[in-house]
N, C-alpha and C. Protein backbone atom coordinates (compact mmCIF):
# COMPACT_ATOMS: atom_id res chain seq x y z
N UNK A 1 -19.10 149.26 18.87
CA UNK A 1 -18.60 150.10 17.80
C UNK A 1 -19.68 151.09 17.33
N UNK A 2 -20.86 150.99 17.40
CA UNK A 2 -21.77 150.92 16.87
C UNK A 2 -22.34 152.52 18.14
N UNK A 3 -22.03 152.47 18.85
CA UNK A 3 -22.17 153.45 19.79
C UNK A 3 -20.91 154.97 19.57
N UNK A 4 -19.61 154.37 19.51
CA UNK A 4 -18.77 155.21 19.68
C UNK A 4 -19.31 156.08 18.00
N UNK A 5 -19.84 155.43 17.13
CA UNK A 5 -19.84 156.07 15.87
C UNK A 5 -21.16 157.27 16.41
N UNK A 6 -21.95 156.74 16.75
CA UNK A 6 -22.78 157.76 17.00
C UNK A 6 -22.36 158.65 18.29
N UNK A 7 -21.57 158.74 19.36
CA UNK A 7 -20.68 159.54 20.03
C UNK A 7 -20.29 160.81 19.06
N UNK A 8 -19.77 160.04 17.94
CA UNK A 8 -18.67 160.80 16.93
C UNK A 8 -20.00 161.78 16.27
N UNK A 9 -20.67 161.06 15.82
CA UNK A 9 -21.79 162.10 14.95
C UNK A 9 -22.08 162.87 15.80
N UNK A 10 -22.57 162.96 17.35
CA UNK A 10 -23.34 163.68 17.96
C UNK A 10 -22.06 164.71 18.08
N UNK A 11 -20.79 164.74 18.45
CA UNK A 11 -20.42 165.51 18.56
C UNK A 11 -19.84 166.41 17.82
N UNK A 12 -20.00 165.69 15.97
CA UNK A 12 -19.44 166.86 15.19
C UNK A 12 -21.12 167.55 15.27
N UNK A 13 -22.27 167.33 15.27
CA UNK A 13 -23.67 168.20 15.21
C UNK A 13 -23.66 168.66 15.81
N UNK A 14 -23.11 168.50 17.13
CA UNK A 14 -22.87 169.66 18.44
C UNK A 14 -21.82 170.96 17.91
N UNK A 15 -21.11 170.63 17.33
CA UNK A 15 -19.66 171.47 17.22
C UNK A 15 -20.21 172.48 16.15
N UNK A 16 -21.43 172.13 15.37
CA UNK A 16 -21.30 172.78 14.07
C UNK A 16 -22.43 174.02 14.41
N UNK A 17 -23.04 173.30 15.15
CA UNK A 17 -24.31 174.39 15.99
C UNK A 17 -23.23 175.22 16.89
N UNK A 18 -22.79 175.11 17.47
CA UNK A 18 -22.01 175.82 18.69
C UNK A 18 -20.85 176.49 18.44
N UNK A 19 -20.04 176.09 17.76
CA UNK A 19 -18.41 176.48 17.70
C UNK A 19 -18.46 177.07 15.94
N UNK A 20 -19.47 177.00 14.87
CA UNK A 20 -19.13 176.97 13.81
C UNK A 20 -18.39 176.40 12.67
N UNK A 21 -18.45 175.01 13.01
CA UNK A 21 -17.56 174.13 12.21
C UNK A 21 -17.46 174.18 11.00
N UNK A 22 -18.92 174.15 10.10
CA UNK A 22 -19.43 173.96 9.61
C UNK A 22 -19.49 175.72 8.60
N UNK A 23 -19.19 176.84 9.27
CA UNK A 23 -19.33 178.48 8.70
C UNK A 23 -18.32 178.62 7.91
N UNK A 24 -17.46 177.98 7.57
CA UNK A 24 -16.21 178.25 6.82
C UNK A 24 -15.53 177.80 5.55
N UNK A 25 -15.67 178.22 4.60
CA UNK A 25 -15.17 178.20 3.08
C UNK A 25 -13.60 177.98 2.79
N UNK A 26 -13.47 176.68 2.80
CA UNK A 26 -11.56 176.42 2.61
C UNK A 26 -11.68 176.18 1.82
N UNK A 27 -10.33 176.58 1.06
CA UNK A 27 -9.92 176.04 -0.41
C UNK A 27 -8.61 175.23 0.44
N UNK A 28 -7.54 175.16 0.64
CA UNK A 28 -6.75 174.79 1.00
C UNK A 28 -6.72 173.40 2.40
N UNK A 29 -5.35 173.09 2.50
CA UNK A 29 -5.63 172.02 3.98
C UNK A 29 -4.69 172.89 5.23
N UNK A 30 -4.58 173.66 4.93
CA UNK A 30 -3.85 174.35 5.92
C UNK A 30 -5.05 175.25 6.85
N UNK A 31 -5.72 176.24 5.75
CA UNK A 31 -6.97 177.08 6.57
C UNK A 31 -7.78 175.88 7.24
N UNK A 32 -7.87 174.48 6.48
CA UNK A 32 -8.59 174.23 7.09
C UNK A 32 -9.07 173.47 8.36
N UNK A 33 -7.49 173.23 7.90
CA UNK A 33 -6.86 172.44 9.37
C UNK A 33 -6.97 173.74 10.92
N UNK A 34 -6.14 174.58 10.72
CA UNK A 34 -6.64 175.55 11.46
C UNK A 34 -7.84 175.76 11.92
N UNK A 35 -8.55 175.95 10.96
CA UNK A 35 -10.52 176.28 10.73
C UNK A 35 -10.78 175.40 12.11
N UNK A 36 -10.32 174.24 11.62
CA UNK A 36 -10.79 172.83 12.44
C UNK A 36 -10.59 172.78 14.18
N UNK A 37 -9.47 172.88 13.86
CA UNK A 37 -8.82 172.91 15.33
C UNK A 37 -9.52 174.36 16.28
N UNK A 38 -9.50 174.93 15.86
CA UNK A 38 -10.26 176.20 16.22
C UNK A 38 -11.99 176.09 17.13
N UNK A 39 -12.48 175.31 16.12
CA UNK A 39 -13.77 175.15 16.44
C UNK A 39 -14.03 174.00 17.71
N UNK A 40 -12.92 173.15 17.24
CA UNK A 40 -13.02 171.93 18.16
C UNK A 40 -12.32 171.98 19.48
N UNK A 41 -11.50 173.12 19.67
CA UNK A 41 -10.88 174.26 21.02
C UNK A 41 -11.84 174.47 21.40
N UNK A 42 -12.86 175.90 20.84
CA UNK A 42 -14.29 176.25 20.93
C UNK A 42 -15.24 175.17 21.84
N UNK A 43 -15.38 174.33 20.90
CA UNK A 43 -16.25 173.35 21.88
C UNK A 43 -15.82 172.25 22.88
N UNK A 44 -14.74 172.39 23.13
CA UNK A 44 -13.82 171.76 24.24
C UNK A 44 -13.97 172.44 24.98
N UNK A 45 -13.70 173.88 25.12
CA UNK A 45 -14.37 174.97 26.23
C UNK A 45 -15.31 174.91 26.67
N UNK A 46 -16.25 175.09 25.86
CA UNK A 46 -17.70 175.07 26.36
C UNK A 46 -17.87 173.58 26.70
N UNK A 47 -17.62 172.43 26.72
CA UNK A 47 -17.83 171.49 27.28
C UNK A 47 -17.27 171.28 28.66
N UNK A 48 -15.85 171.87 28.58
CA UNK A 48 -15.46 171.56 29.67
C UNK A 48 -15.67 172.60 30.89
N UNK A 49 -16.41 173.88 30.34
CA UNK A 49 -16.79 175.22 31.44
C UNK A 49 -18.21 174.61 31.97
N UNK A 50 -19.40 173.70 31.17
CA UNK A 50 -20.22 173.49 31.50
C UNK A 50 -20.37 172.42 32.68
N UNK A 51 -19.13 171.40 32.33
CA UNK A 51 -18.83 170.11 33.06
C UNK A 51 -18.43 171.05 34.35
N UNK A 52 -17.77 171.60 34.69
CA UNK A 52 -17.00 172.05 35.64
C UNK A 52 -18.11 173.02 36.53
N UNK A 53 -18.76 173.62 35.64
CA UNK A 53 -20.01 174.83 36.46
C UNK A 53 -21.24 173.22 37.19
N UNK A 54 -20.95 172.34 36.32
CA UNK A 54 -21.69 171.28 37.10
C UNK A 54 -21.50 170.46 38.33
N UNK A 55 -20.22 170.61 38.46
CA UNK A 55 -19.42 169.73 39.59
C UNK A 55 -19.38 170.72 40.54
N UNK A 56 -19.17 172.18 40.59
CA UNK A 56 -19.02 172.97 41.26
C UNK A 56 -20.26 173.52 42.10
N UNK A 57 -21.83 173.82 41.50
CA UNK A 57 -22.47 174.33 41.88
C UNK A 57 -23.57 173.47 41.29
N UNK A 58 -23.97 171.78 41.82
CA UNK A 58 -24.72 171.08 41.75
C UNK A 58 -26.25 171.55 41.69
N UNK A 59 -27.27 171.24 40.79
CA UNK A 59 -28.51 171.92 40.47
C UNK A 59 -29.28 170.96 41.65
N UNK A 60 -30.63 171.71 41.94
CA UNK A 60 -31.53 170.69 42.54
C UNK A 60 -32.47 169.77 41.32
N UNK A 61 -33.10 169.00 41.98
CA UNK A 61 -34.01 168.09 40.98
C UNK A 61 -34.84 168.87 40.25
N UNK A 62 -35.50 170.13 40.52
CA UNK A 62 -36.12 171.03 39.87
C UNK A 62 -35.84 171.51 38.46
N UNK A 63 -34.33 171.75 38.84
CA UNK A 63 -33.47 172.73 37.39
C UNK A 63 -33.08 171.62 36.38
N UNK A 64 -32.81 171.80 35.35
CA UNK A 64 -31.64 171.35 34.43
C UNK A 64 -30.51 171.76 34.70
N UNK A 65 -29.54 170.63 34.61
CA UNK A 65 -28.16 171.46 34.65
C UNK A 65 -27.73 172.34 33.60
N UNK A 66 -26.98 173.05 33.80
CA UNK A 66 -26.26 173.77 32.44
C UNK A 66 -25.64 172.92 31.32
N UNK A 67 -26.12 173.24 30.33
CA UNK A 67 -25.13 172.55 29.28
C UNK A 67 -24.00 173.74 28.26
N UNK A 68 -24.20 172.69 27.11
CA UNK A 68 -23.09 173.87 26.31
C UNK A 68 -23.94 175.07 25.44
N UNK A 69 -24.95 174.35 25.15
CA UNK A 69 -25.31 175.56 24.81
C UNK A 69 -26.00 176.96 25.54
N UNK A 70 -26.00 176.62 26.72
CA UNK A 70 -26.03 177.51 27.68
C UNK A 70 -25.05 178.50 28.45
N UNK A 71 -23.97 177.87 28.03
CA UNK A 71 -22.18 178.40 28.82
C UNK A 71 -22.22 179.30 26.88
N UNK A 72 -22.47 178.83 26.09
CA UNK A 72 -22.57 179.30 24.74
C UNK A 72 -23.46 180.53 24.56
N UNK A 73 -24.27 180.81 25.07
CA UNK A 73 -25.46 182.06 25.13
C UNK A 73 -25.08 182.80 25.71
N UNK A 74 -24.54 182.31 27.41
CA UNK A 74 -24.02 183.54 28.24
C UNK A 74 -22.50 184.29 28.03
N UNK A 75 -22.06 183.58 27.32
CA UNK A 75 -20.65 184.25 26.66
C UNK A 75 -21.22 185.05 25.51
N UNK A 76 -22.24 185.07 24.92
CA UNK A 76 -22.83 185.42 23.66
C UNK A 76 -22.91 186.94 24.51
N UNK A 77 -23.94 186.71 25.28
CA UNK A 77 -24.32 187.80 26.07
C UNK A 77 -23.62 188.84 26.80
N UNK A 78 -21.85 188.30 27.08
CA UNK A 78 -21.51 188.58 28.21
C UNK A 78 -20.63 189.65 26.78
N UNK A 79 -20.34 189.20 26.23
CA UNK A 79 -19.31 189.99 24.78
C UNK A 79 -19.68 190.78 23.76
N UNK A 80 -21.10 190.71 23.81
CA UNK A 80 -21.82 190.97 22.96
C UNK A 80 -22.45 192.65 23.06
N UNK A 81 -21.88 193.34 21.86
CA UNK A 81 -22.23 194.68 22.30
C UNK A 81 -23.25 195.28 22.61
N UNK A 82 -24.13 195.92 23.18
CA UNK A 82 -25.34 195.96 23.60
C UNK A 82 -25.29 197.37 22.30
N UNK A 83 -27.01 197.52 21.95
CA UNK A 83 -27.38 198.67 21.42
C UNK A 83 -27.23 199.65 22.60
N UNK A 84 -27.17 200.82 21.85
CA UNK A 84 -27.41 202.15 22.35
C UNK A 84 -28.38 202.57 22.89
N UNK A 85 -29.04 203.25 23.58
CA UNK A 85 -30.47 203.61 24.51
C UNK A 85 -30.48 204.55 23.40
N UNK A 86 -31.99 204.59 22.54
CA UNK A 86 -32.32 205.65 22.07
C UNK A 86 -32.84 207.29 22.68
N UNK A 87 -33.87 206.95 24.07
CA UNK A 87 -33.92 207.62 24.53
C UNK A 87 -33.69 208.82 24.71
C-alpha cells in the first residue's frame, strides 16, 4: 500500500511540473474538474509519446532514454515562436 501511495505522489509532482496542474485558480467544481482532466490528458501524452519513442528507437548504454520531460521541451521547442532576427 505503502508504495502505490507514493506512485500517486510522484505522479501528481510530475503532472504539476509538466502539464500545469497546479497553474490554475478555480472557484468552482466544474472549471476545475475540466482544469484537471486537461492536465492529466497532458501528461498521459507525454508519458505515453516518451514510452513509445522508447520501445521504438531503443538507446545504447551510453544515452539516457527519453523521458517526459524531454518529449515536454521538444514540443516546447517545436511550437514555440521563435524571435525575429534583428539583423
Amino acid at each position: 500500500m505503502a508504495g502505490r501511495c507514493w506512485s500517486a505522489e510522484e505522479f501528481f509532482q510530475t503532472s504539476k511540473a509538466l502539464a500545469g496542474l497546479d497553474e490554475r485558480q478555480v472557484r468552482r467544481w466544474h472549471s476545475w474538474k475540466r482544469w484537471v482532466t486537461l492536465a492529466v490528458l497532458a501528461y498521459a501524452f507525454l508519458t505515453v509519446t516518451a514510452v513509445r519513442e522508447r520501445a521504438w528507437h531503443p538507446t545504447d548504454d551510453e544515452l539516457t532514454p527519453i523521458t517526459c520531460h524531454d518529449v515536454q521541451r521538444l514540443f516546447v521547442m517545436l511550437f514555440q515562436p521563435t524571435a525575429p532576427d534583428l539583423d
